[in-house]
Protein backbone atom coordinates (compact mmCIF):
# COMPACT_ATOMS: atom_id res chain seq x y z
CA UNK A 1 -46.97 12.20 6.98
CA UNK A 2 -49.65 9.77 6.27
CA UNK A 3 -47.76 8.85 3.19
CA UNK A 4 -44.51 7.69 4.66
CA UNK A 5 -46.53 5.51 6.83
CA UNK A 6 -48.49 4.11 3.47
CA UNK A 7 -44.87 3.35 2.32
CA UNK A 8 -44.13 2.04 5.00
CA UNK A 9 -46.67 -0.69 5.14
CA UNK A 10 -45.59 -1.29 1.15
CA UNK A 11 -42.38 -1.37 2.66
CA UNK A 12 -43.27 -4.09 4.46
CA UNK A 13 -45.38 -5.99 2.45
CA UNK A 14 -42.12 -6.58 0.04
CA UNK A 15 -40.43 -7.59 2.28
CA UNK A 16 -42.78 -10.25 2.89
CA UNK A 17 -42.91 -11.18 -0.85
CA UNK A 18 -39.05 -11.09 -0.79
CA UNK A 19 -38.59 -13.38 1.87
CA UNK A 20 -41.37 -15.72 0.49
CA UNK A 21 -39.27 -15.65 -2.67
CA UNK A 22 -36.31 -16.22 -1.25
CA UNK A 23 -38.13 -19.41 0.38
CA UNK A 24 -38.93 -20.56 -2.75
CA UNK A 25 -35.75 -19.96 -4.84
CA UNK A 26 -33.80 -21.79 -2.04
CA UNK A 27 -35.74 -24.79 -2.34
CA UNK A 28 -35.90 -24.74 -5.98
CA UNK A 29 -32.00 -24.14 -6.05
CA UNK A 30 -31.59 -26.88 -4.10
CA UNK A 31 -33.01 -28.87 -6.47
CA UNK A 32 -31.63 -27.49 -9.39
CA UNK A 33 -28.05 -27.69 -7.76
CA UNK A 34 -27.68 -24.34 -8.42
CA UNK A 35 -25.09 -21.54 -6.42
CA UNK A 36 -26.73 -20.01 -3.37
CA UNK A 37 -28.31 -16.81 -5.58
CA UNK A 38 -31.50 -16.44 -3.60
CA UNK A 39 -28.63 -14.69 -1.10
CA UNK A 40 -29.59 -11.42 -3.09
CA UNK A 41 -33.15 -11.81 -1.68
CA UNK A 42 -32.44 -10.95 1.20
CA UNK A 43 -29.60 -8.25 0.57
CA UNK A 44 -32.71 -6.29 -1.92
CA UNK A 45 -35.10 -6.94 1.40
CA UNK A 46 -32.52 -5.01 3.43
CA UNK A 47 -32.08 -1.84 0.94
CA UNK A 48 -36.30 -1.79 1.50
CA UNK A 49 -35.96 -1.97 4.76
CA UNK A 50 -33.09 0.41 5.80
CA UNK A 51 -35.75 2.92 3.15
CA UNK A 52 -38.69 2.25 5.13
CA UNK A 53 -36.79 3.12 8.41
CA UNK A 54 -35.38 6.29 6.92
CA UNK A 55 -39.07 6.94 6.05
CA UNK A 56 -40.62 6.52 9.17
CA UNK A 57 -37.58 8.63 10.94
CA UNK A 58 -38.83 11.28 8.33
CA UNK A 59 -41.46 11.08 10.15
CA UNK A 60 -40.60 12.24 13.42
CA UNK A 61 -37.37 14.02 13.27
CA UNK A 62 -37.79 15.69 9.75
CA UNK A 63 -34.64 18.20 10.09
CA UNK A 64 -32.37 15.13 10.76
CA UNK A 65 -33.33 13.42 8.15
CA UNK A 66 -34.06 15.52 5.07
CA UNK A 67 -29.93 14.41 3.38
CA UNK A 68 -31.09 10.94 3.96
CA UNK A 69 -34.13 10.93 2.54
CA UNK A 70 -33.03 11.90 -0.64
CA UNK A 71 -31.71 8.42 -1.03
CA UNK A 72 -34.37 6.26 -0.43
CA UNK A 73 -35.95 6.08 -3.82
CA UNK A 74 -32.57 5.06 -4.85
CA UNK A 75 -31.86 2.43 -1.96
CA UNK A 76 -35.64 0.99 -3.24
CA UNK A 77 -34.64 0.84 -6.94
CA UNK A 78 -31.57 -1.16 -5.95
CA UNK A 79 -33.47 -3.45 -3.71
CA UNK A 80 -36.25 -4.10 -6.56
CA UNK A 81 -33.35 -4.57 -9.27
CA UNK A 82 -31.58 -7.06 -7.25
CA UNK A 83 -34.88 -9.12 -6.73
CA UNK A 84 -35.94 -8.81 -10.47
CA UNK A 85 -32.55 -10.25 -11.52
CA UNK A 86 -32.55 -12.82 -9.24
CA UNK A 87 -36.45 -13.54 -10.08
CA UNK A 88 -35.12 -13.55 -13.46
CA UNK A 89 -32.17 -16.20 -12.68
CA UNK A 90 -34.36 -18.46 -10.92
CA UNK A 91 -37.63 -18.07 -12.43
CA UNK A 92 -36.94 -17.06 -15.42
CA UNK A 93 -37.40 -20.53 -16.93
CA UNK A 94 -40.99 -20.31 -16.67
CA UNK A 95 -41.15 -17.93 -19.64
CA UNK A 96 -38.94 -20.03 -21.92
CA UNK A 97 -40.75 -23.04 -21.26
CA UNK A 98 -44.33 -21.76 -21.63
CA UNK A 99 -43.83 -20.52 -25.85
């Protein structure tokens, strides 16, 4: 039990670093004049978020939700992808520039 909650709070805390991402990219975009791609932010936030609420349902009605929970490690490795290659897209030259 105590470690759905703990996920839950990492949950969370993505989430956070997600959207503060997103922030960023959207301003950076901006002035890059670049195509809206800090969109998938927010989709990869959702995937985390619909996991952590499967999670926490766990919780409290465990025979409802035992089929479902077998896809949250998979709904967080899509969120986390989507973020990377988006990081990757807008970030990435940071790691071009500093060789």
């Amino acid at each position: 039990m105590s470690g759905e909650v703990l996920w839950a709070v990492v949950g969370i805390s993505l989430i956070f670093a997600l959207y503060t991402l997103a922030r960023f990219s959207e301003k950076l975009g901006c002035a890059l004049h670049m195509k809206p791609y800090y969109m998938v932010y927010y989709v990869a936030s959702l995937f985390i978020f619909i996991d952590v609420q499967i999670k926490l349902w766990s919780v409290l009605m465990p025979e409802v939700t035992i089929a479902a929970s077998q896809w949250c490690n998979a709904l967080t490795a899509i969120g986390m992808t989507l973020a990377l290659a988006t990081t990757v897209k807008y970030w990435g030259w940071l790691l071009r520039t500093s060789r």
